[in-house]
PDB file of N, CA and C in Angstrom:
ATOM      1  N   UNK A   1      -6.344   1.735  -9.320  1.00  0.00           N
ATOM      2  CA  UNK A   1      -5.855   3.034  -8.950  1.00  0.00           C
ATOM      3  C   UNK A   1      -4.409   2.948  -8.464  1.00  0.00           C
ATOM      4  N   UNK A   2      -4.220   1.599  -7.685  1.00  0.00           N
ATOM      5  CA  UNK A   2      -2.427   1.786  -7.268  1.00  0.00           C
ATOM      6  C   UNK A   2      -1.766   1.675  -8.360  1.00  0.00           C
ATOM      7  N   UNK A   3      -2.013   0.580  -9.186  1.00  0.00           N
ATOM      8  CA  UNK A   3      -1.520   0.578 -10.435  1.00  0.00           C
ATOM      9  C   UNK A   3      -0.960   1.592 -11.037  1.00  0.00           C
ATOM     10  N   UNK A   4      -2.196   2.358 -11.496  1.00  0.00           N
ATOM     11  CA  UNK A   4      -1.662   3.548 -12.064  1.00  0.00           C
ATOM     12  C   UNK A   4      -1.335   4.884 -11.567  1.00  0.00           C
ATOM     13  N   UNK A   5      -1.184   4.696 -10.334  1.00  0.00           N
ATOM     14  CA  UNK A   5      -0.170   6.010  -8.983  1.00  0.00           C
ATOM     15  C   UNK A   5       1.042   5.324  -9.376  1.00  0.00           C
ATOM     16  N   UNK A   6       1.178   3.871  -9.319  1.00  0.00           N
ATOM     17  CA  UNK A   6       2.440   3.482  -9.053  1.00  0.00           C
ATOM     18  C   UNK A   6       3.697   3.479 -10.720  1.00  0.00           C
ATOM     19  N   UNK A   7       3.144   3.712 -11.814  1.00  0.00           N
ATOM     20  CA  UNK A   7       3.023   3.721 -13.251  1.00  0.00           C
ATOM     21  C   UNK A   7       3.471   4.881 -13.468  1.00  0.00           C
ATOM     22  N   UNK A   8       2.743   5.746 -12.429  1.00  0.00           N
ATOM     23  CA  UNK A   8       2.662   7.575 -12.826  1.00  0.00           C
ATOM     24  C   UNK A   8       4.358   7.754 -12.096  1.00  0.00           C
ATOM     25  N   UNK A   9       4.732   6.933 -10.953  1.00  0.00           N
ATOM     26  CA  UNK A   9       5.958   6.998 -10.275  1.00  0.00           C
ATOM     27  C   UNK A   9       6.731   6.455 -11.128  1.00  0.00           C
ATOM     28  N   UNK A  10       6.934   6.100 -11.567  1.00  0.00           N
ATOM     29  CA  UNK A  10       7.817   4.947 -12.419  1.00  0.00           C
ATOM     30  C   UNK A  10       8.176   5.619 -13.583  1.00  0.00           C
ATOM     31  N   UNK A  11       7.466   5.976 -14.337  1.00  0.00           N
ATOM     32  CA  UNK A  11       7.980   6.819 -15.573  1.00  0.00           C
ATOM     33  C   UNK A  11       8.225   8.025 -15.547  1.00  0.00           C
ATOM     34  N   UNK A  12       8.429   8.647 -14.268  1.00  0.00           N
ATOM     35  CA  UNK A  12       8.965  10.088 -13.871  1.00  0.00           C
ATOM     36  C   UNK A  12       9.924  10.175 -12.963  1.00  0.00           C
ATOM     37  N   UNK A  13      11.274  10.673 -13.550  1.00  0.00           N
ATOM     38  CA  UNK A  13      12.430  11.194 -12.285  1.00  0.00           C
ATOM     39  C   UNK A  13      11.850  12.283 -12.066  1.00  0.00           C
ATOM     40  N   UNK A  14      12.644  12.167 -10.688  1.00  0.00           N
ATOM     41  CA  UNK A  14      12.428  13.401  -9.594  1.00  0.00           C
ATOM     42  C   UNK A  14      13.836  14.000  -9.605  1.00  0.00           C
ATOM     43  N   UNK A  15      13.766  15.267 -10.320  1.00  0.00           N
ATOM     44  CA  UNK A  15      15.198  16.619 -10.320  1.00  0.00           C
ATOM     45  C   UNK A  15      15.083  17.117  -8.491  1.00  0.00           C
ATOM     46  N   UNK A  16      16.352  17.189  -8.494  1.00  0.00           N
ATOM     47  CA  UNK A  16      17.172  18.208  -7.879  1.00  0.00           C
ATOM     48  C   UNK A  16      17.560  19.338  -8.127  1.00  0.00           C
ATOM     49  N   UNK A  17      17.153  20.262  -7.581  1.00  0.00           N
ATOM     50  CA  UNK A  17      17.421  21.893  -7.595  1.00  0.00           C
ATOM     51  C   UNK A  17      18.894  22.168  -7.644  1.00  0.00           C
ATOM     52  N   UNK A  18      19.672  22.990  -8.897  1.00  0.00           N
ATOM     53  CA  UNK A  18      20.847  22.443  -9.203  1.00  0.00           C
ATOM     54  C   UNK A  18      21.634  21.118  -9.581  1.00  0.00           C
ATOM     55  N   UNK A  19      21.106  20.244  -9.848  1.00  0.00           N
ATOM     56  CA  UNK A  19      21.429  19.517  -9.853  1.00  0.00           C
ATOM     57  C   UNK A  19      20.970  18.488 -11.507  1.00  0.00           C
ATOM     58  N   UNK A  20      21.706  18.238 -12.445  1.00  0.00           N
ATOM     59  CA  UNK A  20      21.025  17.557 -13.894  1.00  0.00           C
ATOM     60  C   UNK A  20      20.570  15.923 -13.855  1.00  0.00           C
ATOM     61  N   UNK A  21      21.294  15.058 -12.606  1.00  0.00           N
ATOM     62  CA  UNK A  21      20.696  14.036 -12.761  1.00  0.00           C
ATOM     63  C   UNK A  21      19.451  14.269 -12.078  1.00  0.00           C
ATOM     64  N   UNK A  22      18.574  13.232 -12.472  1.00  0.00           N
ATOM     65  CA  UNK A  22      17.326  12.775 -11.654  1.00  0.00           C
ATOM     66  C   UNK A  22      17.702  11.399 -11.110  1.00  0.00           C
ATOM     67  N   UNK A  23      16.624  11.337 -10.406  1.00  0.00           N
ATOM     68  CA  UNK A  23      16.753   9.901  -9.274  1.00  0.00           C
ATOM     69  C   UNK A  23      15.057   9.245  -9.288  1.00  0.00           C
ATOM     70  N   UNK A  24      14.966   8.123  -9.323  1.00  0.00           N
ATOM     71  CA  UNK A  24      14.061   7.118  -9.814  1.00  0.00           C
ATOM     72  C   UNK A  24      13.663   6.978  -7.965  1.00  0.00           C
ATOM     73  N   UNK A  25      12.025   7.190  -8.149  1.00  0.00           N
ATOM     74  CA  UNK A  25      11.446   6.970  -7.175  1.00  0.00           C
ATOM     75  C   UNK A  25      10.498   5.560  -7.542  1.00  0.00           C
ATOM     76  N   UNK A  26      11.119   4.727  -6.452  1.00  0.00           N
ATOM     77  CA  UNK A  26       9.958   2.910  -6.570  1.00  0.00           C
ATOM     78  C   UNK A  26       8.621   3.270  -5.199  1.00  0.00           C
ATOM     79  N   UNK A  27       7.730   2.741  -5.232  1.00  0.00           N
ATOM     80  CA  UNK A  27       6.794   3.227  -4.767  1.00  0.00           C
ATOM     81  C   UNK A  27       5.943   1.519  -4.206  1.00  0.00           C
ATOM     82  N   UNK A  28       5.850   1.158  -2.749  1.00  0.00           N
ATOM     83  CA  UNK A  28       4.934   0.478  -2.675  1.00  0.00           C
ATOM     84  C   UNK A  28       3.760   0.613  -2.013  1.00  0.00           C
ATOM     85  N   UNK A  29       2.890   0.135  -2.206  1.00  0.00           N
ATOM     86  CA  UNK A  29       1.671   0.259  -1.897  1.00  0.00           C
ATOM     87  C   UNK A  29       0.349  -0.916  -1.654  1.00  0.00           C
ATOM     88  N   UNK A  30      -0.194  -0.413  -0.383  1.00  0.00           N
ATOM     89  CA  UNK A  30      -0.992  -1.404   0.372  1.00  0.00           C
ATOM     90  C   UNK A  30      -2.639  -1.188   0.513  1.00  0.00           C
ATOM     91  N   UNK A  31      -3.301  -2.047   0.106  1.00  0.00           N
ATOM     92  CA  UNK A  31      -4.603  -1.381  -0.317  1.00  0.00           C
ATOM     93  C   UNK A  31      -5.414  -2.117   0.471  1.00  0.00           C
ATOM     94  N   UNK A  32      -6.929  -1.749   1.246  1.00  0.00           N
ATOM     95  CA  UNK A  32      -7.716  -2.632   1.919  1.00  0.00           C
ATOM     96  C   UNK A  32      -9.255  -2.620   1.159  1.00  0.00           C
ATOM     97  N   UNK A  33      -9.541  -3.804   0.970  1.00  0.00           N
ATOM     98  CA  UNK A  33     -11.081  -4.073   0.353  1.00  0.00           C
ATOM     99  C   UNK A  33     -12.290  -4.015   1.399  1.00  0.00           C
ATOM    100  N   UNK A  34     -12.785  -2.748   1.282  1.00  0.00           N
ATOM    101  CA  UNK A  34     -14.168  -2.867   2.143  1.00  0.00           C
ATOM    102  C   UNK A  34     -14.901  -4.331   1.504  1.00  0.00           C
ATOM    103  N   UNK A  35     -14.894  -4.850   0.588  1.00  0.00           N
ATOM    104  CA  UNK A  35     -15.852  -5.562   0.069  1.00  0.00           C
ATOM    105  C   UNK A  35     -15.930  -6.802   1.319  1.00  0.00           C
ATOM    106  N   UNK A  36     -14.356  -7.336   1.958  1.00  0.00           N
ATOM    107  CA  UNK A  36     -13.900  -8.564   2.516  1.00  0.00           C
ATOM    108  C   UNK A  36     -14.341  -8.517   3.969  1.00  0.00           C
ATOM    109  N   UNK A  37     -14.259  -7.038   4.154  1.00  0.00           N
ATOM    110  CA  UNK A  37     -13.965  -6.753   5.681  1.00  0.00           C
ATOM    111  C   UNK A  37     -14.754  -5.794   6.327  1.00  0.00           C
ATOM    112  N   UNK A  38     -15.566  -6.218   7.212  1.00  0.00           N
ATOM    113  CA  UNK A  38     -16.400  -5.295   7.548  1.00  0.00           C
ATOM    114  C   UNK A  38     -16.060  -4.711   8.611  1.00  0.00           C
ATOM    115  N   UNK A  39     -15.512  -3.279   8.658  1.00  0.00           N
ATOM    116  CA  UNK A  39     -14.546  -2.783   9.536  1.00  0.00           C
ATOM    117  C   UNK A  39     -14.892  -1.030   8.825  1.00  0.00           C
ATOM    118  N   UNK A  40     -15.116  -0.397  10.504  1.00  0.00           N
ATOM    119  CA  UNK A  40     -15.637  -0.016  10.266  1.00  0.00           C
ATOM    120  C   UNK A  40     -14.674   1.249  10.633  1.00  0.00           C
ATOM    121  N   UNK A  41     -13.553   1.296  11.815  1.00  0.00           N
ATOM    122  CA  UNK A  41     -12.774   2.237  12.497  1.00  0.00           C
ATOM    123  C   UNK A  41     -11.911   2.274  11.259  1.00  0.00           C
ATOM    124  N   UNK A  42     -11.332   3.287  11.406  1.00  0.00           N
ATOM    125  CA  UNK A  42     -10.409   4.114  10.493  1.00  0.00           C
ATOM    126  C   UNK A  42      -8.665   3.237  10.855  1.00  0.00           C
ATOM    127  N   UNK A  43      -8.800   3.196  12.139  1.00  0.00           N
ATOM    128  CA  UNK A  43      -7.874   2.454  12.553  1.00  0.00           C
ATOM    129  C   UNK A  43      -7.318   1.158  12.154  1.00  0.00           C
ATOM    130  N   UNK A  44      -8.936   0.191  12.178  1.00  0.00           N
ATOM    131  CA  UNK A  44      -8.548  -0.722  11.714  1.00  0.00           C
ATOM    132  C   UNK A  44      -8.438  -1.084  10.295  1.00  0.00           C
ATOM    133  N   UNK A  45      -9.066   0.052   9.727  1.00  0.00           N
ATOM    134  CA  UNK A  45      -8.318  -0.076   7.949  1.00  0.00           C
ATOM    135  C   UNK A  45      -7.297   0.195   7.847  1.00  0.00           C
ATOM    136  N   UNK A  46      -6.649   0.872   8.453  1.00  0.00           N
ATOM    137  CA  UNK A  46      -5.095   0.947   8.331  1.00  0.00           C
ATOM    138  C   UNK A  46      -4.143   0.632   8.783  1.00  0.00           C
ATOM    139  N   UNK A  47      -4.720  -0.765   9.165  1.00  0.00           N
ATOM    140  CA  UNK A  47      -4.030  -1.608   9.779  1.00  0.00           C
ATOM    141  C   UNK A  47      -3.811  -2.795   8.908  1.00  0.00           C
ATOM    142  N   UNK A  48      -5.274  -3.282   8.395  1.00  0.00           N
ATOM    143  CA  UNK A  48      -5.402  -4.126   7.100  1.00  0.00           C
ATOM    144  C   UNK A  48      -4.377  -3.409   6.179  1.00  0.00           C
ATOM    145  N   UNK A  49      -4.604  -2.113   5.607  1.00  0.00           N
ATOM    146  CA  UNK A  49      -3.989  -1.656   4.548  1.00  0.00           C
ATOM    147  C   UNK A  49      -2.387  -2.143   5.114  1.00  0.00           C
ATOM    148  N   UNK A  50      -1.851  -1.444   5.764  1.00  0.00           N
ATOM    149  CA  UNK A  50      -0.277  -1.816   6.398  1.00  0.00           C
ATOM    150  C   UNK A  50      -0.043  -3.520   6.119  1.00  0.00           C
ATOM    151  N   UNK A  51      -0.611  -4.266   5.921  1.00  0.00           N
ATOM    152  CA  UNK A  51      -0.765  -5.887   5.669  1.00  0.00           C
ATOM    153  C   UNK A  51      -0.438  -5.827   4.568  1.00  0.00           C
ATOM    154  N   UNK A  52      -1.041  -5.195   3.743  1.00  0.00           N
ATOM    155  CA  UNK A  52      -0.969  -5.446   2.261  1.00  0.00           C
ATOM    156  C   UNK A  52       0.478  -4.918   1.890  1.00  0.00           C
ATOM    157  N   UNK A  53       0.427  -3.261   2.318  1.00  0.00           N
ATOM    158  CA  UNK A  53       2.339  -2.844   2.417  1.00  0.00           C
ATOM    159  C   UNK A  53       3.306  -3.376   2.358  1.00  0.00           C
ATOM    160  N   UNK A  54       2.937  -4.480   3.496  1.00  0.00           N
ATOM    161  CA  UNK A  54       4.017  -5.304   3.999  1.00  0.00           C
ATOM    162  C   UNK A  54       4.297  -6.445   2.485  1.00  0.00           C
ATOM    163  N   UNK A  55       3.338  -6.775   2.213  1.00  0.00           N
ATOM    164  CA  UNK A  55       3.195  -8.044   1.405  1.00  0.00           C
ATOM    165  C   UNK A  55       3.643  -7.146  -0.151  1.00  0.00           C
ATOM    166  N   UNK A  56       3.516  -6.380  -0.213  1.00  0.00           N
ATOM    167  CA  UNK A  56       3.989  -5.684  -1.801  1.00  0.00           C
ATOM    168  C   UNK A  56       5.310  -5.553  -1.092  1.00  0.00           C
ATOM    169  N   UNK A  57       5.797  -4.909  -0.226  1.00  0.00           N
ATOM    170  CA  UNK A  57       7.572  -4.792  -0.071  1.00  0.00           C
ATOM    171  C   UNK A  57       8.375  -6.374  -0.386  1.00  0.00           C
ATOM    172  N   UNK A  58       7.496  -7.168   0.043  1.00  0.00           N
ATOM    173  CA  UNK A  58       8.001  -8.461  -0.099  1.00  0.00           C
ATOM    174  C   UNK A  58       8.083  -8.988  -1.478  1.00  0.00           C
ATOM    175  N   UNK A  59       6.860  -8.179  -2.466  1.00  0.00           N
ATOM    176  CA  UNK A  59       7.192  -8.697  -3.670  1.00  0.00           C
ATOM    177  C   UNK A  59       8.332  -7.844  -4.695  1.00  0.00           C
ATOM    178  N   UNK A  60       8.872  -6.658  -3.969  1.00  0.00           N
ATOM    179  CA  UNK A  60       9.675  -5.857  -4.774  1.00  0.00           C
ATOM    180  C   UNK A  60       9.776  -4.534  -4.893  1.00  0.00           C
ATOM    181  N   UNK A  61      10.040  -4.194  -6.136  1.00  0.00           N
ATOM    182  CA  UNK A  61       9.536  -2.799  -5.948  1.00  0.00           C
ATOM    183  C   UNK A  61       8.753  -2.724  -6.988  1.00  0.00           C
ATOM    184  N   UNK A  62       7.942  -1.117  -6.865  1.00  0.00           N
ATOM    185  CA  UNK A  62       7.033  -0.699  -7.672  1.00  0.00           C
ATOM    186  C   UNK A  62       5.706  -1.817  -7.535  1.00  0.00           C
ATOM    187  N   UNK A  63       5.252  -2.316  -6.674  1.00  0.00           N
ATOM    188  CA  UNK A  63       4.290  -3.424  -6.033  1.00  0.00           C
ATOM    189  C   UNK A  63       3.160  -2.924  -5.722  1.00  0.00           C
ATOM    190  N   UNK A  64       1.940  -3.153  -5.597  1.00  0.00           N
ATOM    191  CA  UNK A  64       0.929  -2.919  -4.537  1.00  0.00           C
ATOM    192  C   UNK A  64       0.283  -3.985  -4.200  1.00  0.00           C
ATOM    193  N   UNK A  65      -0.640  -4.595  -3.284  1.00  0.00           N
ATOM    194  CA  UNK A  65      -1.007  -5.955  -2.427  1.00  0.00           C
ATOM    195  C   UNK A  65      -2.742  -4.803  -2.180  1.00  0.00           C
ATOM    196  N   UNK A  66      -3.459  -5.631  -2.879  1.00  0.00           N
ATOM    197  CA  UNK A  66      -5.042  -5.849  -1.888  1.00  0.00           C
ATOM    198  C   UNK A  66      -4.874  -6.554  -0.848  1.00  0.00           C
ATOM    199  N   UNK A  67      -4.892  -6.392   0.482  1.00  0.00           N
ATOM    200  CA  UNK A  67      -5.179  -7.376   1.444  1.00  0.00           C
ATOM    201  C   UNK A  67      -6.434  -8.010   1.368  1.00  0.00           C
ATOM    202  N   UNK A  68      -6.823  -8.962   1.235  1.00  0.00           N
ATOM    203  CA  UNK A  68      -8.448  -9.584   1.235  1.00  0.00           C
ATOM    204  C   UNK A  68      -8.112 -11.049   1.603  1.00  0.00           C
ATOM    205  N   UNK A  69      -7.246 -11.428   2.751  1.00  0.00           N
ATOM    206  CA  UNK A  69      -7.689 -12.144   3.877  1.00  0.00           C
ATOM    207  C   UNK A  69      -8.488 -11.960   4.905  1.00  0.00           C
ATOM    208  N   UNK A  70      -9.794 -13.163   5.344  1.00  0.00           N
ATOM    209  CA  UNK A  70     -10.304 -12.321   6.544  1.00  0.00           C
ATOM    210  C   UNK A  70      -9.514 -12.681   7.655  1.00  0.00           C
ATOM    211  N   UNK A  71      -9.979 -11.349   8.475  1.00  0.00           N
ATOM    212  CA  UNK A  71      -9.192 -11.380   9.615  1.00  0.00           C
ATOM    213  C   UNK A  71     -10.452 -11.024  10.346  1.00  0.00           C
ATOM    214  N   UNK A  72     -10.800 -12.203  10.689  1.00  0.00           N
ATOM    215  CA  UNK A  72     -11.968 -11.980  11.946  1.00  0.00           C
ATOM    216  C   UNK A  72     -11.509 -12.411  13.195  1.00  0.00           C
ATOM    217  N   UNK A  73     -10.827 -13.153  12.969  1.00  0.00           N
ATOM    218  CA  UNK A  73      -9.834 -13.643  14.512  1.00  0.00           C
ATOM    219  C   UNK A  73      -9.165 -12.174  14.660  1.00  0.00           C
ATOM    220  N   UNK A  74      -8.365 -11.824  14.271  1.00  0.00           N
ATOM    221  CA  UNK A  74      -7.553 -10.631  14.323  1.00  0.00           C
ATOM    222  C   UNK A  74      -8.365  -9.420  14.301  1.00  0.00           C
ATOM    223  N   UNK A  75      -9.377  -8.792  13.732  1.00  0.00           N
ATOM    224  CA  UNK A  75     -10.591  -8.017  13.960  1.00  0.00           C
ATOM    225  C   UNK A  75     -11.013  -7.662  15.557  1.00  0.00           C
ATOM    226  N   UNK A  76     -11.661  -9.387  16.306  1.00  0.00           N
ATOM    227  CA  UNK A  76     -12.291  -9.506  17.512  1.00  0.00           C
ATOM    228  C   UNK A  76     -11.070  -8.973  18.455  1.00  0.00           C
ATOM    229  N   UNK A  77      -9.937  -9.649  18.099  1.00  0.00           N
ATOM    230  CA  UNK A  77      -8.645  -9.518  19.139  1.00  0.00           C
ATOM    231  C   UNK A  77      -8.713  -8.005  18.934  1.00  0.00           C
ATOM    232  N   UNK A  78      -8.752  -6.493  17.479  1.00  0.00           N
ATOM    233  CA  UNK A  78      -8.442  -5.499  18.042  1.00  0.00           C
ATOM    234  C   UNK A  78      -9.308  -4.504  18.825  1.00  0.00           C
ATOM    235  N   UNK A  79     -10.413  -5.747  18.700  1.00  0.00           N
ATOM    236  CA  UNK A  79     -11.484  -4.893  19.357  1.00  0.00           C
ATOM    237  C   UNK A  79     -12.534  -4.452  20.600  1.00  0.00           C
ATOM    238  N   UNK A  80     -11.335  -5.851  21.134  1.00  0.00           N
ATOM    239  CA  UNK A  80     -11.586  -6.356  22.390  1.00  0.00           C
ATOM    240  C   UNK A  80     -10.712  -5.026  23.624  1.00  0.00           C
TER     241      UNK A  80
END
């Protein structure tokens, strides 16, 4: 699914009102796997997800990152 959000961004400029050029929108994106992580607050998925963010900005643009490291150390710590 990021894939192809990020595909759907990519092959479409975005116009300006008055304006004839368009301008190229890059798009990254951070995704979290219920499958890895059993987490259950809203919070802490979007916290995982923000992990993955981070890790697609790092690969470029037009990127997206599954996070599917566990973070059970990091889990207990946010839940403490």
């Amino acid at each position: 699914m990021a894939e192809k959000i990020i595909n759907a961004v990519r092959n479409n400029k975005i116009y300006i009102e008055d304006e004839d050029k368009g301008i190229q929108i890059t798009l990254s994106v951070g995704v979290m796997n219920t499958k890895y992580h059993m987490i259950s607050e809203v919070k802490d998925m979007i916290y995982i997800a923000d992990l993955g963010l981070y890790n697609a900005k790092r690969k470029g643009r037009n990127q997206y990152d599954v996070y599917e490291k566990i973070l059970l150390f990091s889990y207990i710590i946010l839940t403490l």
